[in-house]
N, C-alpha and C. Protein backbone atom coordinates (compact mmCIF):
# COMPACT_ATOMS: atom_id res chain seq x y z
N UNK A 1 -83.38 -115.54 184.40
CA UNK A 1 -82.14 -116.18 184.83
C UNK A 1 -82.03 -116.20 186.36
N UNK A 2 -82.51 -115.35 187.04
CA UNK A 2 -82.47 -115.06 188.52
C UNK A 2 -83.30 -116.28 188.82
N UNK A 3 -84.36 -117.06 188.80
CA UNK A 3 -84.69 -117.91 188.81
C UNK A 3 -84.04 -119.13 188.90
N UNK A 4 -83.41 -119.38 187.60
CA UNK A 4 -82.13 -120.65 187.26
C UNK A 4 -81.37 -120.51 188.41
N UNK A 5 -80.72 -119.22 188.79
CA UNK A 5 -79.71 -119.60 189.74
C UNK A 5 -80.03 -119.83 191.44
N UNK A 6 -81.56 -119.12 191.69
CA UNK A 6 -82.01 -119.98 192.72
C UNK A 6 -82.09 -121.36 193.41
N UNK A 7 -83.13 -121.68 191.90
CA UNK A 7 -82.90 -123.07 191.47
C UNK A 7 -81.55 -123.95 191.63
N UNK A 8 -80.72 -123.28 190.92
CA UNK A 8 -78.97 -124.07 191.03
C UNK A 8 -78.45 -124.17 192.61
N UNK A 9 -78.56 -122.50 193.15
CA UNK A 9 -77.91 -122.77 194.44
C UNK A 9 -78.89 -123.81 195.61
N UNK A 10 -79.79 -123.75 195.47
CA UNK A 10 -80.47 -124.30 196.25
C UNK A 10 -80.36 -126.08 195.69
N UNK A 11 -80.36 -126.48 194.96
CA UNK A 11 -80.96 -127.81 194.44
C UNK A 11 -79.50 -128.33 193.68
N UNK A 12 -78.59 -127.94 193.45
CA UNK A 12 -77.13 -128.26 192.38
C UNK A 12 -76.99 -128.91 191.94
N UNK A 13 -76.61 -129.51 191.32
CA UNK A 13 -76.35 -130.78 190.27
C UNK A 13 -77.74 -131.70 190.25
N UNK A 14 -78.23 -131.90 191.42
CA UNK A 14 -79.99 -132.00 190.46
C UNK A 14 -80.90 -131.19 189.48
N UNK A 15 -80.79 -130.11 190.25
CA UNK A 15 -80.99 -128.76 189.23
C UNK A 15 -80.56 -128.59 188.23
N UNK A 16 -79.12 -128.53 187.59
CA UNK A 16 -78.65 -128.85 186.65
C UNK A 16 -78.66 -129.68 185.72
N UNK A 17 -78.62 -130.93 186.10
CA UNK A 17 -79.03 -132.51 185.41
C UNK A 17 -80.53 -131.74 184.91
N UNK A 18 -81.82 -131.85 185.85
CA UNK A 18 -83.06 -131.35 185.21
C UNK A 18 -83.32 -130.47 184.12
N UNK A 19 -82.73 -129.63 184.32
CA UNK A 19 -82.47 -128.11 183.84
C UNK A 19 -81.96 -128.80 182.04
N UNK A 20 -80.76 -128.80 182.62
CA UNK A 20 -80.04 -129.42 180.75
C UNK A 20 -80.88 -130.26 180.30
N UNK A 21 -81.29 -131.68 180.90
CA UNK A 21 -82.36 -132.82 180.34
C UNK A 21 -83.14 -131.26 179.16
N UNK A 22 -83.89 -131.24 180.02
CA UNK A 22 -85.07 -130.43 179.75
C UNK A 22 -84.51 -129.12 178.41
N UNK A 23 -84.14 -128.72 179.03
CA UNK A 23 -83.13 -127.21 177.73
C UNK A 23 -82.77 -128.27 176.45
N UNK A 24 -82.46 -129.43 176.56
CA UNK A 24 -82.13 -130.03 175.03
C UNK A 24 -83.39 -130.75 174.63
N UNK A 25 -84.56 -130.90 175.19
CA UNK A 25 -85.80 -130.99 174.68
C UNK A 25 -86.75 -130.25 173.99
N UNK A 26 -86.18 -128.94 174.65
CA UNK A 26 -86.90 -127.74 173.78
C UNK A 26 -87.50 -127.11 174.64
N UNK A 27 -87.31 -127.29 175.75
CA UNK A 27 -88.03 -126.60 177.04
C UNK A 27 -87.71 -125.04 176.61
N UNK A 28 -87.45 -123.56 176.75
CA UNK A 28 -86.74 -122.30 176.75
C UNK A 28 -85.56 -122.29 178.09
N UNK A 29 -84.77 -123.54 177.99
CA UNK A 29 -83.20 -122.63 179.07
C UNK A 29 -82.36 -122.73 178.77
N UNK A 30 -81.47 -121.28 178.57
CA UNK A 30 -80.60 -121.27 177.91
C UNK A 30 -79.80 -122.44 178.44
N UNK A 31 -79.25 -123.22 177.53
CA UNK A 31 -78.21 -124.30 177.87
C UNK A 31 -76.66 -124.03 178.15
N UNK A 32 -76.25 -123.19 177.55
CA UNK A 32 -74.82 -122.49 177.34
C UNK A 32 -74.51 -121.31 178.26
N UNK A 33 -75.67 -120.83 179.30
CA UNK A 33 -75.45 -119.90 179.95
C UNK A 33 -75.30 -120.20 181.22
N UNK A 34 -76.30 -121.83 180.97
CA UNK A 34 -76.64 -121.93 182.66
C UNK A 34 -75.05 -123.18 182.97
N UNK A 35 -74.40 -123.78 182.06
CA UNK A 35 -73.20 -124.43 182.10
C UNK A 35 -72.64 -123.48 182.37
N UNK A 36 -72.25 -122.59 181.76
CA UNK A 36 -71.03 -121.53 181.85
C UNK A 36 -71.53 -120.72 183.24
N UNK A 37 -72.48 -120.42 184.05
CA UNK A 37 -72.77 -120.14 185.10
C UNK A 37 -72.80 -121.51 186.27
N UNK A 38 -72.43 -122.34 186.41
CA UNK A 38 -72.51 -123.52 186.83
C UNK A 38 -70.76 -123.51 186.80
N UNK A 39 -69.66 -123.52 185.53
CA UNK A 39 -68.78 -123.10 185.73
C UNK A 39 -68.07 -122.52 186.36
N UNK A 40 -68.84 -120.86 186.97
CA UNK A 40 -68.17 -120.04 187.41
C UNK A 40 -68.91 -120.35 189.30
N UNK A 41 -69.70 -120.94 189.19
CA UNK A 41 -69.99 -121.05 190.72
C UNK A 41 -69.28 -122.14 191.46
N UNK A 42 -68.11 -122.94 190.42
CA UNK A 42 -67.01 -124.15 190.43
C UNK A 42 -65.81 -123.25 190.96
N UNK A 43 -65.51 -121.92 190.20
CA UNK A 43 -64.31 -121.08 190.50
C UNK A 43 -64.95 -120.77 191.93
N UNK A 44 -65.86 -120.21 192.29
CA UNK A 44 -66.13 -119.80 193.58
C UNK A 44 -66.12 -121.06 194.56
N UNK A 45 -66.05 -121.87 194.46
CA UNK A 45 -65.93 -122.90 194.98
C UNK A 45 -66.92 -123.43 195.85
N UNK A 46 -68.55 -123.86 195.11
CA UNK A 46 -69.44 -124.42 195.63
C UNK A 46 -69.74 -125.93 194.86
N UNK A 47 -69.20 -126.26 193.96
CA UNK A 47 -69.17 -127.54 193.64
C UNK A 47 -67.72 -127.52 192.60
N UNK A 48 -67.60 -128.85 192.48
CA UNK A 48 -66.86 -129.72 192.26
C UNK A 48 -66.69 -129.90 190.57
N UNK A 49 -65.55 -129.46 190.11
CA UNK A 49 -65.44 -129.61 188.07
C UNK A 49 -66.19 -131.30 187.66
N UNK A 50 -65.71 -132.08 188.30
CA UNK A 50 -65.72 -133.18 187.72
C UNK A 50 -67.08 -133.55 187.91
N UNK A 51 -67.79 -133.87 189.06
CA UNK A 51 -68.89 -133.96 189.11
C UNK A 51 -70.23 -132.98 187.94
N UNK A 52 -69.32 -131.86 188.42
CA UNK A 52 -70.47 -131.14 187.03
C UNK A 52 -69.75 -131.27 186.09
N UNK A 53 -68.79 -131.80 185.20
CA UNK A 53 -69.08 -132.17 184.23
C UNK A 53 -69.60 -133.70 183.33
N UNK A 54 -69.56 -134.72 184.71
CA UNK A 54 -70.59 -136.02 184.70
C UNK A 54 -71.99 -135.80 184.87
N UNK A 55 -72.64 -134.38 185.50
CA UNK A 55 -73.61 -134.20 185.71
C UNK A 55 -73.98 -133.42 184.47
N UNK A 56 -73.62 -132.76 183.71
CA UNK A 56 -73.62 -131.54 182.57
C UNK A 56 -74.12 -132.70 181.31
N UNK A 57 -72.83 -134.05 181.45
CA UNK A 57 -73.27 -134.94 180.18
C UNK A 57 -73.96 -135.44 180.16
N UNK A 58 -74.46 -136.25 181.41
CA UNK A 58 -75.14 -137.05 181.47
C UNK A 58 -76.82 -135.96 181.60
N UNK A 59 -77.14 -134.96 181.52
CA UNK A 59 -77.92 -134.12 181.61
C UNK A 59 -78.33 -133.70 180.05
N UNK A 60 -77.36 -133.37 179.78
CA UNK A 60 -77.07 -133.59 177.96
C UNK A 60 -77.91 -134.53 177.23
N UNK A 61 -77.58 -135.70 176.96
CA UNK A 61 -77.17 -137.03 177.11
C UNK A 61 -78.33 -137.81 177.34
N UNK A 62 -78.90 -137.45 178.24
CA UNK A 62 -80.41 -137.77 178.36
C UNK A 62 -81.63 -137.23 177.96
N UNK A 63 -81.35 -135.71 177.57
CA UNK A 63 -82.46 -135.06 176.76
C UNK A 63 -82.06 -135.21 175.65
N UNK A 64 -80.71 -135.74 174.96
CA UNK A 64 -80.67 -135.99 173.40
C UNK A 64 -81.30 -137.30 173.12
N UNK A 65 -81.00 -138.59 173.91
CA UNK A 65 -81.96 -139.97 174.27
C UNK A 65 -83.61 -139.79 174.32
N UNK A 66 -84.01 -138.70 174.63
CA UNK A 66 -85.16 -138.47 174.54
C UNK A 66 -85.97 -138.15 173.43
N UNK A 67 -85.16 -137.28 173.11
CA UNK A 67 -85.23 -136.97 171.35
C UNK A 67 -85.39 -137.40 170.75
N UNK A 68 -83.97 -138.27 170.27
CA UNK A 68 -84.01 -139.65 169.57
C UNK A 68 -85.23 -140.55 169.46
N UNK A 69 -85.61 -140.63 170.49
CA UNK A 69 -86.63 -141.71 171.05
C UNK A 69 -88.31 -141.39 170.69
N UNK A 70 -88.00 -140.15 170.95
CA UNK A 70 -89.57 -139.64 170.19
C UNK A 70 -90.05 -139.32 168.83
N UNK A 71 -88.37 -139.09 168.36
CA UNK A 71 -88.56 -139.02 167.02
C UNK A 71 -88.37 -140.10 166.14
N UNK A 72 -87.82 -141.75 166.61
CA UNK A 72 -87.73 -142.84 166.45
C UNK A 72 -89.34 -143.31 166.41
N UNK A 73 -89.81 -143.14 167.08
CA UNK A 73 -91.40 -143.49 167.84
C UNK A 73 -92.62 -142.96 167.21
N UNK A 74 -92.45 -141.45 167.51
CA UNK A 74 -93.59 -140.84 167.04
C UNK A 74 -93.28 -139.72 165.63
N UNK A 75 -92.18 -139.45 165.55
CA UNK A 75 -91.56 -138.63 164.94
C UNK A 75 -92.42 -138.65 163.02
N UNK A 76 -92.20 -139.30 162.48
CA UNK A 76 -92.32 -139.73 161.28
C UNK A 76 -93.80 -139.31 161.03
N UNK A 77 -94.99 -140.33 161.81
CA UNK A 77 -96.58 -140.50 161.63
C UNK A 77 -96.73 -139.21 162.24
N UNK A 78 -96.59 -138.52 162.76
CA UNK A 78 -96.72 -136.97 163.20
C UNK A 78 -96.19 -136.10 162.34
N UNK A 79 -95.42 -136.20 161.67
CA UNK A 79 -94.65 -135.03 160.77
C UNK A 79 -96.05 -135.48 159.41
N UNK A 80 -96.06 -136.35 159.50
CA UNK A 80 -96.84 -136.75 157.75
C UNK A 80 -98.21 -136.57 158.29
N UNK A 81 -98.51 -136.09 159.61
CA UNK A 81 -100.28 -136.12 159.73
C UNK A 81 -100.07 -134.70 159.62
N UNK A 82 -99.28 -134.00 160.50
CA UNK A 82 -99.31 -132.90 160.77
C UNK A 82 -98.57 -131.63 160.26
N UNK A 83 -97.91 -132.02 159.65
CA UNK A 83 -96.68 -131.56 158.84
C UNK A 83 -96.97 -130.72 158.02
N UNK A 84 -98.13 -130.20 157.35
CA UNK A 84 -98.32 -129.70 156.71
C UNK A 84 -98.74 -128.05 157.02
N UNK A 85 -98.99 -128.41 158.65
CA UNK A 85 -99.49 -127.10 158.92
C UNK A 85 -98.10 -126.14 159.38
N UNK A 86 -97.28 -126.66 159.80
CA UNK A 86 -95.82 -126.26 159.23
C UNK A 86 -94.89 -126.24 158.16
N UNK A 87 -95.10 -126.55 157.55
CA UNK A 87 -95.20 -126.74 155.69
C UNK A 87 -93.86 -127.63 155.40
N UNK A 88 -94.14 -128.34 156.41
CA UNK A 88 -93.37 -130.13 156.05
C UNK A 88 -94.60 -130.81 155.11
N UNK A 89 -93.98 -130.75 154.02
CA UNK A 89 -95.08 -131.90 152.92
C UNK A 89 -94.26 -133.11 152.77
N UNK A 90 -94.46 -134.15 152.32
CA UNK A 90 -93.96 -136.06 152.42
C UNK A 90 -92.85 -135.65 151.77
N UNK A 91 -92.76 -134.67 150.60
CA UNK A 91 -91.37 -134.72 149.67
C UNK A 91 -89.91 -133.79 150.56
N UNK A 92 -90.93 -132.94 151.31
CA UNK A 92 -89.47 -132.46 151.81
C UNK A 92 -88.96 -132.83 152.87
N UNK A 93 -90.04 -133.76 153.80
CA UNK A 93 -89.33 -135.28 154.80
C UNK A 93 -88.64 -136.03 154.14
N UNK A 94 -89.05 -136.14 153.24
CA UNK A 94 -88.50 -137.29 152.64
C UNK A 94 -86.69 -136.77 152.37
N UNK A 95 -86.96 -135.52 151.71
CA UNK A 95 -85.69 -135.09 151.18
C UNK A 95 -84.66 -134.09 152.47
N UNK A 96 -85.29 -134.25 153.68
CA UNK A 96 -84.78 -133.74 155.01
C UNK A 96 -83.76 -134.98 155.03
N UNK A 97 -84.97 -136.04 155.35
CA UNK A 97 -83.93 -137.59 155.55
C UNK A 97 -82.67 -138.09 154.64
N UNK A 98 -83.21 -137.59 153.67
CA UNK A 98 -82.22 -138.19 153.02
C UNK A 98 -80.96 -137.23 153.14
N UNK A 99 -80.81 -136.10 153.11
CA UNK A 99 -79.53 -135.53 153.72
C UNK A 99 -79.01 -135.67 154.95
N UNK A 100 -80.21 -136.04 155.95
CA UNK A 100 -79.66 -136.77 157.27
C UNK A 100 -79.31 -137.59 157.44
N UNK A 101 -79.61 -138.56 156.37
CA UNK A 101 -78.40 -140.08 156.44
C UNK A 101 -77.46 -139.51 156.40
N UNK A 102 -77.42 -139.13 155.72
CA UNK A 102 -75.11 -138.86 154.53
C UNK A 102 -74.75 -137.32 155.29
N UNK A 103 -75.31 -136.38 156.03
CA UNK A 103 -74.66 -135.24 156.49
C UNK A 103 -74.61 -135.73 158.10
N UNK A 104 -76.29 -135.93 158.71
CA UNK A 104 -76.59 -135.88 160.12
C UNK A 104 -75.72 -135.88 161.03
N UNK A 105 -74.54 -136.69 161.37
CA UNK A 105 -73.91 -137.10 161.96
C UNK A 105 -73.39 -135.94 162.60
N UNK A 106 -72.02 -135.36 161.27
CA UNK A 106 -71.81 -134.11 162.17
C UNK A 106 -73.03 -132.70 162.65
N UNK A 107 -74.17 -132.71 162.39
CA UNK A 107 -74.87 -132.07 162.58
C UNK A 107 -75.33 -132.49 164.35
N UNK A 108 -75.50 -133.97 164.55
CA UNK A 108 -75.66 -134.12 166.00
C UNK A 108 -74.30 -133.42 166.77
N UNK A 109 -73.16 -133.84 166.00
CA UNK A 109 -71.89 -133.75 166.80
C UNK A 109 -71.62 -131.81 167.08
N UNK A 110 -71.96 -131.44 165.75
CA UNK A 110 -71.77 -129.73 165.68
C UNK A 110 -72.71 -128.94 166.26
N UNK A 111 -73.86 -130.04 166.25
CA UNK A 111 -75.35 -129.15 166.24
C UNK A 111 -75.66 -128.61 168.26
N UNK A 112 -74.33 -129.01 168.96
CA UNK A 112 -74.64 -128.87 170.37
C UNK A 112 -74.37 -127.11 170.32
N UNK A 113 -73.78 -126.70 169.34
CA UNK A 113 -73.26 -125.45 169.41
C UNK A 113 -74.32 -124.01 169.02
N UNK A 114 -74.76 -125.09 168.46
CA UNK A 114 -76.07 -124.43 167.76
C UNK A 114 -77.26 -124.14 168.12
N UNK A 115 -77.55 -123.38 169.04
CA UNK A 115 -79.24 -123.19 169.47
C UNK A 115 -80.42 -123.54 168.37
N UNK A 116 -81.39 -124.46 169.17
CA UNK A 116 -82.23 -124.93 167.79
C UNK A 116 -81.56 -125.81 167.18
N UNK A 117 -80.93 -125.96 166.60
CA UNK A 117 -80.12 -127.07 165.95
C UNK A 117 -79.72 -128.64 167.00
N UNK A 118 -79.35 -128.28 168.02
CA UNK A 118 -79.12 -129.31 168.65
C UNK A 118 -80.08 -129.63 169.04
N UNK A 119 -81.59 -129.27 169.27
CA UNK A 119 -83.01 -129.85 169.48
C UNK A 119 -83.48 -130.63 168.46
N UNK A 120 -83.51 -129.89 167.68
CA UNK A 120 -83.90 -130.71 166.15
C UNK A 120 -82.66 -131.65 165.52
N UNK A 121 -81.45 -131.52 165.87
CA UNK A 121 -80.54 -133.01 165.23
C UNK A 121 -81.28 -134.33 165.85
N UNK A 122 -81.68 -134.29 167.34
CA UNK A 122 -81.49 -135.82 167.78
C UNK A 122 -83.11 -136.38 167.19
N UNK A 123 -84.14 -134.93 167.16
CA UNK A 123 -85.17 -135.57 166.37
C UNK A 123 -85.19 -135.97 165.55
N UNK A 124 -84.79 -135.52 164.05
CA UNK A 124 -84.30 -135.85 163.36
C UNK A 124 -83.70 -137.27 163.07
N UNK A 125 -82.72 -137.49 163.45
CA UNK A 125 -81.79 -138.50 164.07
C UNK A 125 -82.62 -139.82 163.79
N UNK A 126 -83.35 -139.60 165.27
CA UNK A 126 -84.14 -140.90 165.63
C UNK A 126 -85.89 -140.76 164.27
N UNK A 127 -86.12 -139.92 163.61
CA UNK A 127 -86.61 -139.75 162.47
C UNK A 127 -86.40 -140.83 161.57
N UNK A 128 -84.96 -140.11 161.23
CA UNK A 128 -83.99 -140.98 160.62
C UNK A 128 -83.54 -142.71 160.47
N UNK A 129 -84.00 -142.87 161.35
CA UNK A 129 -83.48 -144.50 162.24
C UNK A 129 -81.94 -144.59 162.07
N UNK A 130 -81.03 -143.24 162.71
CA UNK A 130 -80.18 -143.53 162.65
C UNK A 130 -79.29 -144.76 163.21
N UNK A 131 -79.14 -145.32 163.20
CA UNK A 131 -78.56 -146.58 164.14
C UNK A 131 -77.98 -145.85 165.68
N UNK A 132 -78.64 -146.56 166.45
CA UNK A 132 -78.09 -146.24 167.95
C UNK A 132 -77.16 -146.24 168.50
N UNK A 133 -76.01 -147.19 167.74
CA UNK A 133 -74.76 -147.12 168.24
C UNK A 133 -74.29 -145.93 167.88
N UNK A 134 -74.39 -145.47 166.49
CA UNK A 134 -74.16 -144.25 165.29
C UNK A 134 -74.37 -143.04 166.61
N UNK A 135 -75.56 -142.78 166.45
CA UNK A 135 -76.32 -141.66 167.31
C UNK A 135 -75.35 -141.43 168.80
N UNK A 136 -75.27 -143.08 169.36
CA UNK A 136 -74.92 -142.28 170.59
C UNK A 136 -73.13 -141.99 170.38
N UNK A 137 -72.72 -142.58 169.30
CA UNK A 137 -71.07 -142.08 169.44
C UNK A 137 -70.77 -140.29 169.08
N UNK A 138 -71.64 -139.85 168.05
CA UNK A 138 -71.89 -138.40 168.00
C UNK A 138 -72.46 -138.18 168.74
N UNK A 139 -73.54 -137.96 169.78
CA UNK A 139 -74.30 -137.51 170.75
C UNK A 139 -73.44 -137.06 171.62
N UNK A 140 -72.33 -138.09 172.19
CA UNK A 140 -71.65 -138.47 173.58
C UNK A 140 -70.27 -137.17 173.18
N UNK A 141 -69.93 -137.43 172.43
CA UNK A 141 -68.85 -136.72 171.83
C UNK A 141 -69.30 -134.86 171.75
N UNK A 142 -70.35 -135.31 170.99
CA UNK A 142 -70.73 -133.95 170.92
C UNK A 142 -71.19 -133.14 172.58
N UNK A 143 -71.76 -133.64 173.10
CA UNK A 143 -71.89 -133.48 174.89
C UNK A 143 -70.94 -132.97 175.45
N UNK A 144 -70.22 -134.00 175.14
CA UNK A 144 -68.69 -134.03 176.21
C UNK A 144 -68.04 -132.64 175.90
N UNK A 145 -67.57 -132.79 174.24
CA UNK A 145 -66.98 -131.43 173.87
C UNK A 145 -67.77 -129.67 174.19
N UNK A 146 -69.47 -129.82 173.91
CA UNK A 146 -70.30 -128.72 174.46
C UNK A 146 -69.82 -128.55 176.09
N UNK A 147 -70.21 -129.28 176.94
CA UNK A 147 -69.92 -129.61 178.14
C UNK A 147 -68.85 -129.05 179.09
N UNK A 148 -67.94 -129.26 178.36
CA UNK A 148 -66.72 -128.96 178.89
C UNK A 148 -65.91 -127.54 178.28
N UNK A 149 -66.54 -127.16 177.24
CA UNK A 149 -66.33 -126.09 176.80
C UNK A 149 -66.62 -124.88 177.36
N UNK A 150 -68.05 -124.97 177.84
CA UNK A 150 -68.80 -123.93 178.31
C UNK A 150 -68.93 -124.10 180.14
N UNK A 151 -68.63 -125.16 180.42
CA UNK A 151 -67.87 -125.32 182.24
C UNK A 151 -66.43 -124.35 182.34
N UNK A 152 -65.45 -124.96 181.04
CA UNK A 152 -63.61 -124.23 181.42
C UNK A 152 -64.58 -122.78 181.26
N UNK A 153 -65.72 -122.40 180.62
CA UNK A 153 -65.29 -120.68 179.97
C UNK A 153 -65.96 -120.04 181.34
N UNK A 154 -66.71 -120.52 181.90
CA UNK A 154 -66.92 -120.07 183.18
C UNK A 154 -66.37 -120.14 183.99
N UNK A 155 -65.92 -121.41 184.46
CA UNK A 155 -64.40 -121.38 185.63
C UNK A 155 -63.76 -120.46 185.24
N UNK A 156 -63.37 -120.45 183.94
CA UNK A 156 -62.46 -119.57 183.75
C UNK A 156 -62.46 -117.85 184.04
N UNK A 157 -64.00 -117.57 184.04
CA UNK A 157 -63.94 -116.11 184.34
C UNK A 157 -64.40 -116.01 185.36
N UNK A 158 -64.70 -117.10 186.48
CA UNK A 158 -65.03 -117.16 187.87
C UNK A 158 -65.87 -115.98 188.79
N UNK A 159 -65.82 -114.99 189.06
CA UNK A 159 -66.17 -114.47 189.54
C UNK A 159 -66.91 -112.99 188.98
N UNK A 160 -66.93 -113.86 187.50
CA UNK A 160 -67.47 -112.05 187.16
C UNK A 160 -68.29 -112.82 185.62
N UNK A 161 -68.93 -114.58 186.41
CA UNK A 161 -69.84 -115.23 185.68
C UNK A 161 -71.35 -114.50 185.18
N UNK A 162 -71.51 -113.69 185.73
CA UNK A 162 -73.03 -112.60 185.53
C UNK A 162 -72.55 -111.98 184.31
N UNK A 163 -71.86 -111.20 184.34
CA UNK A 163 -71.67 -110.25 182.79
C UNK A 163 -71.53 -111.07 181.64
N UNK A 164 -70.59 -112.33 181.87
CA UNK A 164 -70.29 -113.26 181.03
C UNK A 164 -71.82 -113.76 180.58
N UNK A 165 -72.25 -114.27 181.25
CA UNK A 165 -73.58 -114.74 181.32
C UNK A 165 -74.43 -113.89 180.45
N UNK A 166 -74.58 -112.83 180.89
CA UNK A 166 -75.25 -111.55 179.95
C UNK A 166 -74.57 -111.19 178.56
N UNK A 167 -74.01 -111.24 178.40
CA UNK A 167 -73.15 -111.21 177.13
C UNK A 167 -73.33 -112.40 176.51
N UNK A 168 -72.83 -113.27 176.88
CA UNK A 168 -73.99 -114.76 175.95
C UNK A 168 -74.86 -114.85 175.84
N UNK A 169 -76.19 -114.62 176.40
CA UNK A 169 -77.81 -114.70 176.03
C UNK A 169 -77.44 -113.38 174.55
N UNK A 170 -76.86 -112.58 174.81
CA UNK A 170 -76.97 -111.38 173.55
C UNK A 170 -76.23 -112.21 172.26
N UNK A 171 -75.27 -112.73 172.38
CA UNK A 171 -74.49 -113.50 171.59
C UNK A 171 -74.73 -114.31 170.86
N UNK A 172 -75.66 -115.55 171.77
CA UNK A 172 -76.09 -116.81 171.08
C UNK A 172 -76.34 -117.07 170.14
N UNK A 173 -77.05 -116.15 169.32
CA UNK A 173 -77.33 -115.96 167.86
C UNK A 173 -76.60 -115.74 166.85
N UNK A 174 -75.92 -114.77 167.67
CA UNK A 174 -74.84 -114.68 166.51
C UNK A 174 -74.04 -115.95 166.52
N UNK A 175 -73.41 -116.39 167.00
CA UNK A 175 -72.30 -117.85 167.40
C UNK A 175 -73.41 -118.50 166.63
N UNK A 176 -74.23 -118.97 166.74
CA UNK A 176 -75.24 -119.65 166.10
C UNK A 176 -75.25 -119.73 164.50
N UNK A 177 -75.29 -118.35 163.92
CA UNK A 177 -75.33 -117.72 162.34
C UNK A 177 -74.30 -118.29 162.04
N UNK A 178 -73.05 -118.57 163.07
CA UNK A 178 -71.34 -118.60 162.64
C UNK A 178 -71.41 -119.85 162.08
N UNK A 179 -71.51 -120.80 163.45
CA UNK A 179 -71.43 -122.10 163.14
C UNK A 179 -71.82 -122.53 161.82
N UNK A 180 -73.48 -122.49 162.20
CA UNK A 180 -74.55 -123.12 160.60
C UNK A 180 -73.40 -122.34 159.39
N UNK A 181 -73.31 -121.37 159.07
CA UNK A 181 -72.72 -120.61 158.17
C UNK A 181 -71.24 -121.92 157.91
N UNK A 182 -70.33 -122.18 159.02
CA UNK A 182 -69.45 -122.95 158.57
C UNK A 182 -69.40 -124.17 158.08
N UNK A 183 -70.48 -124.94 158.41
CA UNK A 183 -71.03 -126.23 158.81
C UNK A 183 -71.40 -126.28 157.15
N UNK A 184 -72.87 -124.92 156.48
CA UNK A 184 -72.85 -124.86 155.04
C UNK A 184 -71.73 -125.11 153.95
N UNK A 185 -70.96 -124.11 154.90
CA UNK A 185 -69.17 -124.38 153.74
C UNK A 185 -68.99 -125.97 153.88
N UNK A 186 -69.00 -126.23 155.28
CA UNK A 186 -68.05 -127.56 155.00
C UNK A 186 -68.51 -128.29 154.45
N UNK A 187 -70.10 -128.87 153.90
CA UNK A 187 -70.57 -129.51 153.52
C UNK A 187 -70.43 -129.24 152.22
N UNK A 188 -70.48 -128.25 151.37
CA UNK A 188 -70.69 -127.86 149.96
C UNK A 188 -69.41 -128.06 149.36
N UNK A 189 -68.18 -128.25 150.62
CA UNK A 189 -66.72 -128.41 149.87
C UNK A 189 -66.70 -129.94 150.08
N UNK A 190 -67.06 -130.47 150.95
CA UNK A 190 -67.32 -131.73 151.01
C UNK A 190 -67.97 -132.71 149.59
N UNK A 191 -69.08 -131.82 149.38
CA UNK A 191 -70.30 -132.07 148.41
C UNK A 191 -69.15 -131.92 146.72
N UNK A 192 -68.48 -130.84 146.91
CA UNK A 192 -67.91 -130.38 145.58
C UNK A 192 -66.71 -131.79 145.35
N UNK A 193 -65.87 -131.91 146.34
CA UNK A 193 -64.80 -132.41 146.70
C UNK A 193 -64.99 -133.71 146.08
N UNK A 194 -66.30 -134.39 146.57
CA UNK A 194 -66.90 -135.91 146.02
C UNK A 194 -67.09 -136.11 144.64
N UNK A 195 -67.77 -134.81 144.21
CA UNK A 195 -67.77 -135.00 142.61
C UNK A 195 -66.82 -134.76 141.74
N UNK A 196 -65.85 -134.15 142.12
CA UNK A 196 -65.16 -134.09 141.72
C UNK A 196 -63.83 -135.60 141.04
């Protein structure tokens, strides 16, 4: 992390933009630590809320476009050549997709919350051929709301962004277990609700 924030103070909102692109590709940075530290260097007053949070989405936003795009592209003929050595076989792509039509959506929109999850929704996604308009109205939404969530929680504790910071890398997982865990309910009451 001492690194990241080199990086940040020296380079800022380029650094950042790069940084997020990259962290929602699957690069290893934490995404939620280095916003919420980006946050709190807003309370100290070295940049500007609004700008980082046009810079946060659009940073977002462009590594989920990327996603999409590779998994639109290459996604599919790679999972079925290769897929096996991860023990994706044709039937359980097949049967991935097909819950990603009829669930995916909120999974892009929820899945920003979710470490791992928000890497694999937009692949997926563009897997999927979700329609692009589709994709980017959950994408954008989902951004915006990650985005701005994890900017206020750092402004908000401004000056004592390090512990905060450290306490989320320990966390992430758990928040992680929470979400998926709710996301299961909502779908299965969803799922029950229909047949009913």
């Amino acid at each position: 992390m001492a690194e990241i924030m080199v990086f940040l103070t020296q380079y800022g909102y380029i650094a950042l933009f790069i940084l997020l692109a990259l962290g929602i590709l699957g690069i290893p940075v934490p995404d939620e630590t280095l916003i919420a530290t980006f946050g709190g260097m807003i309370a100290q007053g070295h940049f500007h809320f609004a700008g980082a949070l046009v810079v946060t989405f659009l940073g977002s936003m462009t590594g989920m476009m990327i996603s999409y795009t590779l998994g639109r592209k290459v996604g599919k003929p790679l999972l079925e050549r290769y897929g096996k050595w991860i023990r994706i076989t044709p039937s359980r792509l097949a049967s991935t997709e097909a819950w990603f039509k009829r669930y995916g959506s909120w999974s892009i929109l929820l899945g920003y919350f979710v470490p791992g999850l928000r890497h694999l929704s937009s692949y997926m996604a563009g897997i999927s051929k979700v329609p692009v308009s589709r994709y980017l109205l959950y994408a954008a939404a989902g951004a915006l709301l990650f985005c701005t969530t994890f900017l206020l929680i750092g402004h908000a504790v401004g000056y004592h962004w390090n512990e905060v910071a450290a306490a989320m890398e320990r966390s992430t997982l758990r928040i992680g277990v929470i979400v998926i865990a709710l996301i299961a309910i909502a779908s299965a009451v969803i799922v029950w609700w229909r047949k009913r």
